[in-house]
Protein backbone atom coordinates (compact mmCIF):
# COMPACT_ATOMS: atom_id res chain seq x y z
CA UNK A 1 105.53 56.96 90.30
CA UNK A 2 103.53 54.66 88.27
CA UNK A 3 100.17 52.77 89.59
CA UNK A 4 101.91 49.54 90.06
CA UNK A 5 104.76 51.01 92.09
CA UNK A 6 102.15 52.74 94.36
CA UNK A 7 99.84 49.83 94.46
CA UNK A 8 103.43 47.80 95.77
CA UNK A 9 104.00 50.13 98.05
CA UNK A 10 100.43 50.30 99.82
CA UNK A 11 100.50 46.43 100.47
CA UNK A 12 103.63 46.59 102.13
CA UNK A 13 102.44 49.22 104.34
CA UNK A 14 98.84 47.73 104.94
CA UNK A 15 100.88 44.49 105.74
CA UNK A 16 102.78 46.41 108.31
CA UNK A 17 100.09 48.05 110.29
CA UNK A 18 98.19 45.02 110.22
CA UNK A 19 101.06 43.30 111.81
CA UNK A 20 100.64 43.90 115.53
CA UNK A 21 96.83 43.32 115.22
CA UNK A 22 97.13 39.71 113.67
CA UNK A 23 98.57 38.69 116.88
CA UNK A 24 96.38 37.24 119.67
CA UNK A 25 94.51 39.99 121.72
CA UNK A 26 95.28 39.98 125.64
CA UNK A 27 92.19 39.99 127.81
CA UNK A 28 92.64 43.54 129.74
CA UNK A 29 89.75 42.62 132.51
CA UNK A 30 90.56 39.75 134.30
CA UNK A 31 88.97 40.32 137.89
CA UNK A 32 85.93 41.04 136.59
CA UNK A 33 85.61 37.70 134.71
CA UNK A 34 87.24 36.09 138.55
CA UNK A 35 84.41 37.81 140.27
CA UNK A 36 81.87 36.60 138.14
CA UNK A 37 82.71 33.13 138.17
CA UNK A 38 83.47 33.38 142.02
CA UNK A 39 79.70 34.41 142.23
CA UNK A 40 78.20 31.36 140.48
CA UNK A 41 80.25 29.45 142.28
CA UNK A 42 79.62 27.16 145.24
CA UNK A 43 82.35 26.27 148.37
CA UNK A 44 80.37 23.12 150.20
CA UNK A 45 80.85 23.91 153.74
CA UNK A 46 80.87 22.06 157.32
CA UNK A 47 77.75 20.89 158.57
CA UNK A 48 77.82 22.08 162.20
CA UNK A 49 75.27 20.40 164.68
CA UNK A 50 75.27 22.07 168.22
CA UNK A 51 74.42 20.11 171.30
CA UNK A 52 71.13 20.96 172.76
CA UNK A 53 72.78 20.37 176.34
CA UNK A 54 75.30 23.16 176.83
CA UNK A 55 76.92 24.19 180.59
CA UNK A 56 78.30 27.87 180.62
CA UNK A 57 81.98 28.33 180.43
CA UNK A 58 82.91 24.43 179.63
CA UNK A 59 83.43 23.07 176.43
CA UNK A 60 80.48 22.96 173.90
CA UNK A 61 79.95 19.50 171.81
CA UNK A 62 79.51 20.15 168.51
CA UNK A 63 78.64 17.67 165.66
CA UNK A 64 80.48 18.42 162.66
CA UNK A 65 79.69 17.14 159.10
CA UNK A 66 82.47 17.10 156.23
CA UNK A 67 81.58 18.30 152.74
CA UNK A 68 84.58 14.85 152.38
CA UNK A 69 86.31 12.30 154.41
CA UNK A 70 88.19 13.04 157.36
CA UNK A 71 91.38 12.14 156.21
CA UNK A 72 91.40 14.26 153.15
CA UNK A 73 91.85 16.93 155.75
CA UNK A 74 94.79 18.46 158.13
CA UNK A 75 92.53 18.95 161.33
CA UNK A 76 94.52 21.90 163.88
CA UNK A 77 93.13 22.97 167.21
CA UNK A 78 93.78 26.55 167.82
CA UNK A 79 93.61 28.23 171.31
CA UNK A 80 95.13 31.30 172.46
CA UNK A 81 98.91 31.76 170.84
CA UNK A 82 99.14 27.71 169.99
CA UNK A 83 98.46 25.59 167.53
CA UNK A 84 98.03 21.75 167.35
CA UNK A 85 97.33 18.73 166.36
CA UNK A 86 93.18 18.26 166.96
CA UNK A 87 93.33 14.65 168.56
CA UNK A 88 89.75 14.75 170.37
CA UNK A 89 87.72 13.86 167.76
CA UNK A 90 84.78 11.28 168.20
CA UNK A 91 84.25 10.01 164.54
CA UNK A 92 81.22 8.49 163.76
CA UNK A 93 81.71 7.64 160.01
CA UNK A 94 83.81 8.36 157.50
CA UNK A 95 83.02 12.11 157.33
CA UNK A 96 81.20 12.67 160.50
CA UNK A 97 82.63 13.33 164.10
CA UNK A 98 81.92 14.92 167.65
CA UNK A 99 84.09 17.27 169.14
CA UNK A 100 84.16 19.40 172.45
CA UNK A 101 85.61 22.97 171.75
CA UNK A 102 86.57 24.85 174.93
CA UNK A 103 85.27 28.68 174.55
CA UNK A 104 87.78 30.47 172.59
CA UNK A 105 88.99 27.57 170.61
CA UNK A 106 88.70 27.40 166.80
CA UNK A 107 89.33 23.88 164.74
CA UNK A 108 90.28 23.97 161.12
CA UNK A 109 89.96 21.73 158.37
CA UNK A 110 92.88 22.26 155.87
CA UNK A 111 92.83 20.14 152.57
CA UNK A 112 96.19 18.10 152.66
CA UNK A 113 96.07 17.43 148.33
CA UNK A 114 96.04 20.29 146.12
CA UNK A 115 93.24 21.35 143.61
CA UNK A 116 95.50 22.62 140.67
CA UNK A 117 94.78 19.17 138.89
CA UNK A 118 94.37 20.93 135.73
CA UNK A 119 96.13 20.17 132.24
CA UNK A 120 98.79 23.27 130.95
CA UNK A 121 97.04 23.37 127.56
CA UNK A 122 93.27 23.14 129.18
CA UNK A 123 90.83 26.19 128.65
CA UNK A 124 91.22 28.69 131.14
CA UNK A 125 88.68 28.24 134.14
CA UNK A 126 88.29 29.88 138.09
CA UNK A 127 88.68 27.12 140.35
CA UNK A 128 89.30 26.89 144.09
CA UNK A 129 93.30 26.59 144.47
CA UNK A 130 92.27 25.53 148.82
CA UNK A 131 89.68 25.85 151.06
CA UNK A 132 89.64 25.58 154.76
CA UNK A 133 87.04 25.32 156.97
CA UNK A 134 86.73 26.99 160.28
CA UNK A 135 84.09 25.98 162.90
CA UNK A 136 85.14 28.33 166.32
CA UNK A 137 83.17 28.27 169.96
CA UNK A 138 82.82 31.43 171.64
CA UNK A 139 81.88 32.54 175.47
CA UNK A 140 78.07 33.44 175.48
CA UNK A 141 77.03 37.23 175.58
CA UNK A 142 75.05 36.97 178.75
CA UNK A 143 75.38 34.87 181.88
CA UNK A 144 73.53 31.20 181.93
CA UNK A 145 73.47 31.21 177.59
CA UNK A 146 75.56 28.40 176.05
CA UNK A 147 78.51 29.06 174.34
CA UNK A 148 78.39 30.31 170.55
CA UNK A 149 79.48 28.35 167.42
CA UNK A 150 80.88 30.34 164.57
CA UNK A 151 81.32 28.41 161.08
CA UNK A 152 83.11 29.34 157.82
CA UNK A 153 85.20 28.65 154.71
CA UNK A 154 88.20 30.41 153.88
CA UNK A 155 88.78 29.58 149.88
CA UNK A 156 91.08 30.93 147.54
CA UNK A 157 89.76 31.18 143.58
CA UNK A 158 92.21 31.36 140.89
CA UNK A 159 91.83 31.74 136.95
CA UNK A 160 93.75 28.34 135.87
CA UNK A 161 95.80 27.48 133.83
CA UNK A 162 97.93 30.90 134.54
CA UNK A 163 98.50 32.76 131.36
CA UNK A 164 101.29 34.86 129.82
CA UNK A 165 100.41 38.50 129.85
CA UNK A 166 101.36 40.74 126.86
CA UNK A 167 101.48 44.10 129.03
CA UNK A 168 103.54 42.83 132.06
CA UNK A 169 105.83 40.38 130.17
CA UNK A 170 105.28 37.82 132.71
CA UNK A 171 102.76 35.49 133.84
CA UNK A 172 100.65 37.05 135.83
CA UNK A 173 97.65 35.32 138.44
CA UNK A 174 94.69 37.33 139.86
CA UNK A 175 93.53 35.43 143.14
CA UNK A 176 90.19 36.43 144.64
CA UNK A 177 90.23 35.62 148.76
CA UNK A 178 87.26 35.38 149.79
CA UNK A 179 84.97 34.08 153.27
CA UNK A 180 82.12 32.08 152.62
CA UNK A 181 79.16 32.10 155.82
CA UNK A 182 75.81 31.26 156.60
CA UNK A 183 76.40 33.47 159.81
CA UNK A 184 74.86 37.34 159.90
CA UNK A 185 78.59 39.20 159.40
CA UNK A 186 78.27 40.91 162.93
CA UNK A 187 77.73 37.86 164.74
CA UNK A 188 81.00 35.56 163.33
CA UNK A 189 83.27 35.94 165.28
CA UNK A 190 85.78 34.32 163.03
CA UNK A 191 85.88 37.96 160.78
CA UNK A 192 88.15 40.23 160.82
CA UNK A 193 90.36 37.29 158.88
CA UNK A 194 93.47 38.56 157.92
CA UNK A 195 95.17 36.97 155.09
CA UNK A 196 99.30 37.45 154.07
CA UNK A 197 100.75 36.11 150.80
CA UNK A 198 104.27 35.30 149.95
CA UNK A 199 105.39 33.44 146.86
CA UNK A 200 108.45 31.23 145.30
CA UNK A 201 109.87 31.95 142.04
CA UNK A 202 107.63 34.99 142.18
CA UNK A 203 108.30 38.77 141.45
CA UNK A 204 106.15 40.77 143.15
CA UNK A 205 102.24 40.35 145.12
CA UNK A 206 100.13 43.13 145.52
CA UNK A 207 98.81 43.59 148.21
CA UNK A 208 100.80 41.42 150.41
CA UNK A 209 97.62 41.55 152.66
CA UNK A 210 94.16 41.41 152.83
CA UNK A 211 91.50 41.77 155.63
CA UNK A 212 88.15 40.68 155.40
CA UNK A 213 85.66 42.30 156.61
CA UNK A 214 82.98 40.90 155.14
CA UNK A 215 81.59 37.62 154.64
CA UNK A 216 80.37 36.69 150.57
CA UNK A 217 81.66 37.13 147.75
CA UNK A 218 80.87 40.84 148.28
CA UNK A 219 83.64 41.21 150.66
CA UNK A 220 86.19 39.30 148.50
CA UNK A 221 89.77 41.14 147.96
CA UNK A 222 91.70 40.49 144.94
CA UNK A 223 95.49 39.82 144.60
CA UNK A 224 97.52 39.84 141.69
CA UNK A 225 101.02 37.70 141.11
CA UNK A 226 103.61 38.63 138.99
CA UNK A 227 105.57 35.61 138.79
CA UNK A 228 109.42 35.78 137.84
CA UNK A 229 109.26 35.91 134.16
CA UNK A 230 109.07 32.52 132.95
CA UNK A 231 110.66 30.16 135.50
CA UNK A 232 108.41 27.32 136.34
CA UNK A 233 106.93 26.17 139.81
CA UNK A 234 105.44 29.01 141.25
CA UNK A 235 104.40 28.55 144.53
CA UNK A 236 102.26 31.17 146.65
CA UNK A 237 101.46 30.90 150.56
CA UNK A 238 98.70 31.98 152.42
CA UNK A 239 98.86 32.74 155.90
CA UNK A 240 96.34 32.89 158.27
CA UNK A 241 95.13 32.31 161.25
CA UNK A 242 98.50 31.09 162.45
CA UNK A 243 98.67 28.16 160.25
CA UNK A 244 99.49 28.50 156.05
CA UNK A 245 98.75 26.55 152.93
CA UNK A 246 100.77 26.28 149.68
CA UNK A 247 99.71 25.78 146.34
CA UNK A 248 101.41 25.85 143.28
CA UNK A 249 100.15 27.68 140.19
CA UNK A 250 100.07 25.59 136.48
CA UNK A 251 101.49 27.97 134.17
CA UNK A 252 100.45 27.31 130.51
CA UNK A 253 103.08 26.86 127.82
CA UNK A 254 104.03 29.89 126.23
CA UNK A 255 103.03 30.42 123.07
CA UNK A 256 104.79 31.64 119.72
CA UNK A 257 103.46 35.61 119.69
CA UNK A 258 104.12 35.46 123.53
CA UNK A 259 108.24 34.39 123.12
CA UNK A 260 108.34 37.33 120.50
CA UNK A 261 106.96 39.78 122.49
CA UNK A 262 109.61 38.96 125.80
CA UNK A 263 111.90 40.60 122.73
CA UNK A 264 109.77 43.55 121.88
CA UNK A 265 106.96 44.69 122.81
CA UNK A 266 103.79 44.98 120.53
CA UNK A 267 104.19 48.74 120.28
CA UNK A 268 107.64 48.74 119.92
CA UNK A 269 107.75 46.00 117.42
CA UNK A 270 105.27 48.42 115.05
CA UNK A 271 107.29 51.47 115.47
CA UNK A 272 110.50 49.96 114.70
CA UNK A 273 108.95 47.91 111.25
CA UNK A 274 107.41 51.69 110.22
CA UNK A 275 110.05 53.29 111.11
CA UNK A 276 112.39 50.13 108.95
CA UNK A 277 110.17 51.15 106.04
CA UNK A 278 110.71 54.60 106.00
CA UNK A 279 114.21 54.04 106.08
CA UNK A 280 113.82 51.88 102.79
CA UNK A 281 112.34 54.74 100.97
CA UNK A 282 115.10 57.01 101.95
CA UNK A 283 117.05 54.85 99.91
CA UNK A 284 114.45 54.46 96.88
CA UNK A 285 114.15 58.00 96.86
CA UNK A 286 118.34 58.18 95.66
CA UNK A 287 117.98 55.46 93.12
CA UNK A 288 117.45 56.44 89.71
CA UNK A 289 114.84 54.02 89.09
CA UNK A 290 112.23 52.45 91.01
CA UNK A 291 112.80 48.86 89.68
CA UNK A 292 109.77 46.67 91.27
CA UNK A 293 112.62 43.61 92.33
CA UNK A 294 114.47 47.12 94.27
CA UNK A 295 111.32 48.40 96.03
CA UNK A 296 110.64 45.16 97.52
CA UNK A 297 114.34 44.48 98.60
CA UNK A 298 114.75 48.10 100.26
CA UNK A 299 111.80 47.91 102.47
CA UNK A 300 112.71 44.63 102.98
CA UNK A 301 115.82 45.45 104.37
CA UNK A 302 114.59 48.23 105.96
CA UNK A 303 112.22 46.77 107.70
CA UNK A 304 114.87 43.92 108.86
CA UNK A 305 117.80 46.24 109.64
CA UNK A 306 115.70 49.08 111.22
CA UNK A 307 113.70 46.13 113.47
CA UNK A 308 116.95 44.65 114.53
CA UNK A 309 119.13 47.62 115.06
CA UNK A 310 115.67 48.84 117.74
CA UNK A 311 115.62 45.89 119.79
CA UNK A 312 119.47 45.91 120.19
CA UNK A 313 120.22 49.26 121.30
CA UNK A 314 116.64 49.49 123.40
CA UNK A 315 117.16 46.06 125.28
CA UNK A 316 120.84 46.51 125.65
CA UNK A 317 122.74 49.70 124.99
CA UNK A 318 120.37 52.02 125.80
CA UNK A 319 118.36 50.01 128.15
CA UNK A 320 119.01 52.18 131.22
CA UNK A 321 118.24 55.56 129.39
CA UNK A 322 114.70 54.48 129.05
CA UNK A 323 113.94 53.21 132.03
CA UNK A 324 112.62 56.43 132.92
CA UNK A 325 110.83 57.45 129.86
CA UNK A 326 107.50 57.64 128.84
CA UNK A 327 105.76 55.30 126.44
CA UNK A 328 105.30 57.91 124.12
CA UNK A 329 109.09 59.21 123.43
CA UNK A 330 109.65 55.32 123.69
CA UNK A 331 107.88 54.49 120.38
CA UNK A 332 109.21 58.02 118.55
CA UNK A 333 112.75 57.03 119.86
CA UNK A 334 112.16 53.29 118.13
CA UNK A 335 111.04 54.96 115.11
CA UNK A 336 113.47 57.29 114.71
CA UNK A 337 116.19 54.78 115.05
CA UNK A 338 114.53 52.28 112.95
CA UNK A 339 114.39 55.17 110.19
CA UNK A 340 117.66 55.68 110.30
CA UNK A 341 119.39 51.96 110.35
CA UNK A 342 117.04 51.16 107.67
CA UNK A 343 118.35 54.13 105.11
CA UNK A 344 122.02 53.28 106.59
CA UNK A 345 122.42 50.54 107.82
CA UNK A 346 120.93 48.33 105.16
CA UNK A 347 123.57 50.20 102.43
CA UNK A 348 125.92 49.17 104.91
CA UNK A 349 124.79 45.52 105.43
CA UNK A 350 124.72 45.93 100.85
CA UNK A 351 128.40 46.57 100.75
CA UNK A 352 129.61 44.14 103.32
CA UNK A 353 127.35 41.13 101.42
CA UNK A 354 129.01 42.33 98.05
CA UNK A 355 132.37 42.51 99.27
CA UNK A 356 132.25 39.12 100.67
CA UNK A 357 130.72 38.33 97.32
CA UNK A 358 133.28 39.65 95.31
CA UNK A 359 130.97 41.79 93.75
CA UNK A 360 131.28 45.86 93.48
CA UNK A 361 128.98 48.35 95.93
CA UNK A 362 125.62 48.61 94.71
């Protein structure tokens, strides 16, 4: 073979196994970059005044300052097994009120407007998706002390907008739960706080619970959404505290390299164009001559026939035999095949072109 052939030959490959690398990278480490930002960032919470005047085993007055206005909030009473309506609030101004909680009773401040106000093509930042504050009275430890006043802020951080990732095929969100204190974690009695997740147009949440333990961004759990391929408003729930809140998650548009990949796979796609190639040089090797106009052409087609022939029989035909395998006889089973259609197939694809040409078999 003569240097020019060879030199031919070399770009094509180098163009090849550069091919899978010129697309865009996936970040692999997403919680880490969540946890970061969760640590730098800052949930305003309640202001909580207690009474000075406090009779055991009656309600406690407490003076409660909001981070916003009242009626930016859902306001519930809990007590016992119920939940309600709070409707003995003593407002003072717009974000200020008194309240008398009855030992054992917890009010909650639930945002009623979502936070996802973000743009689909806007860079990627860890916002708050909700927050809800929690400010609970307890009985006293010891006879003739007033009651208790435990305070909180149950937030949920999400990277936004939600991203396509490469690995999963999906979108996939990584929410970090997390409860924010001033209070010592043994004395708030608002922890253990179970949390349960549930989600529309979504394909799988793991774990579908959380307990935390801990107050900070030390005790945060992280929980990570699959949503349902590429269908659009995806909603998750949180449930706690027998009450819930619903947000829904802006997915950003997906992008060129991400529609090819929900065909084949990175891997897979680089298998089957090597294995396409190898294919064309079976057929070089029979030719006489190696004609610069032919060695282009062959790999060409090689590359083509072998690339196409992969993803029909691997996401169709033989879909269900792989299920089970490994990634590894995967990507020899992709090059194999791609070998093969490109030495065959593409004669085969030469002769059907001539014929409806009118032309003779090459």
């Amino acid at each position: 073979m003569n240097p020019p052939r060879m030199r031919t030959l070399l770009r094509l490959a180098a163009l090849v196994w550069m091919v899978p690398f010129l697309l865009p990278a996936q970040t692999v480490n997403r919680s880490a970059v969540v946890r970061e930002a969760a640590t730098r960032m800052v949930v305003t919470s309640p202001s909580v005044i207690k009474a000075l005047t406090n009779t055991t085993g009656r309600a406690a007055r407490v003076e409660v300052k909001l981070p916003r206005d009242l009626d930016r909030y859902h306001v519930l009473e809990q007590r016992a097994q119920s939940t309600r309506v709070a409707t003995n609030l003593v407002s003072s101004s717009s974000n200020r009120f008194d309240a008398a909680l009855a030992p054992g009773t917890t009010l909650m401040f639930m945002e009623k407007e979502s936070r996802t106000d973000i743009a689909t093509n806007a860079s990627v930042v860890t916002k708050p998706l909700f927050s809800t504050f929690f400010v609970k009275s307890t009985p006293p430890e010891h006879p003739g002390e007033p009651n208790r006043t435990a305070t909180g802020t149950l937030t949920l951080l999400a990277d936004m907008p939600t991203v396509w990732d490469v690995s999963s095929n999906a979108y996939v969100a990584r929410l970090s739960v997390m409860f924010l204190s001033e209070d010592a974690d043994a004395g708030n009695s608002l922890l253990p706080m179970a949390v349960e997740f549930r989600g529309n147009n979504v394909k799988s949440i793991e774990p579908r619970k959380v307990e935390l333990q801990k107050a900070g961004v030390d005790g945060s759990e992280e929980v990570v959404v699959v949503c349902d391929q590429y269908l659009p408003q995806v909603e998750v729930t949180a449930y706690y505290q027998m009450t819930n809140t619903t947000r829904e998650l802006v997915l950003r548009p997906l992008t060129a390299s991400a529609m090819t990949q929900m065909i084949i796979s990175r891997p897979m796609l680089f298998a089957s164009l090597v294995g396409g190639l190898i294919g064309g040089l079976l057929r070089l090797f029979k030719g006489p001559k190696w004609r610069a106009g032919r060695v282009v052409r062959y790999l060409a087609e090689g590359a083509a026939v072998g690339l196409v022939t992969v993803t029909m029989l691997l996401s169709g035909l033989l879909h269900g035999e792989l299920a089970g395998m490994a990634a590894q006889p995967q990507l020899v089973l992709a090059f194999s095949l791609a070998a093969a259609a490109g030495s065959v197939g593409a004669h085969f694809l030469d002769a059907a072109i001539n014929r409806l040409r009118g032309k003779p078999a090459s």
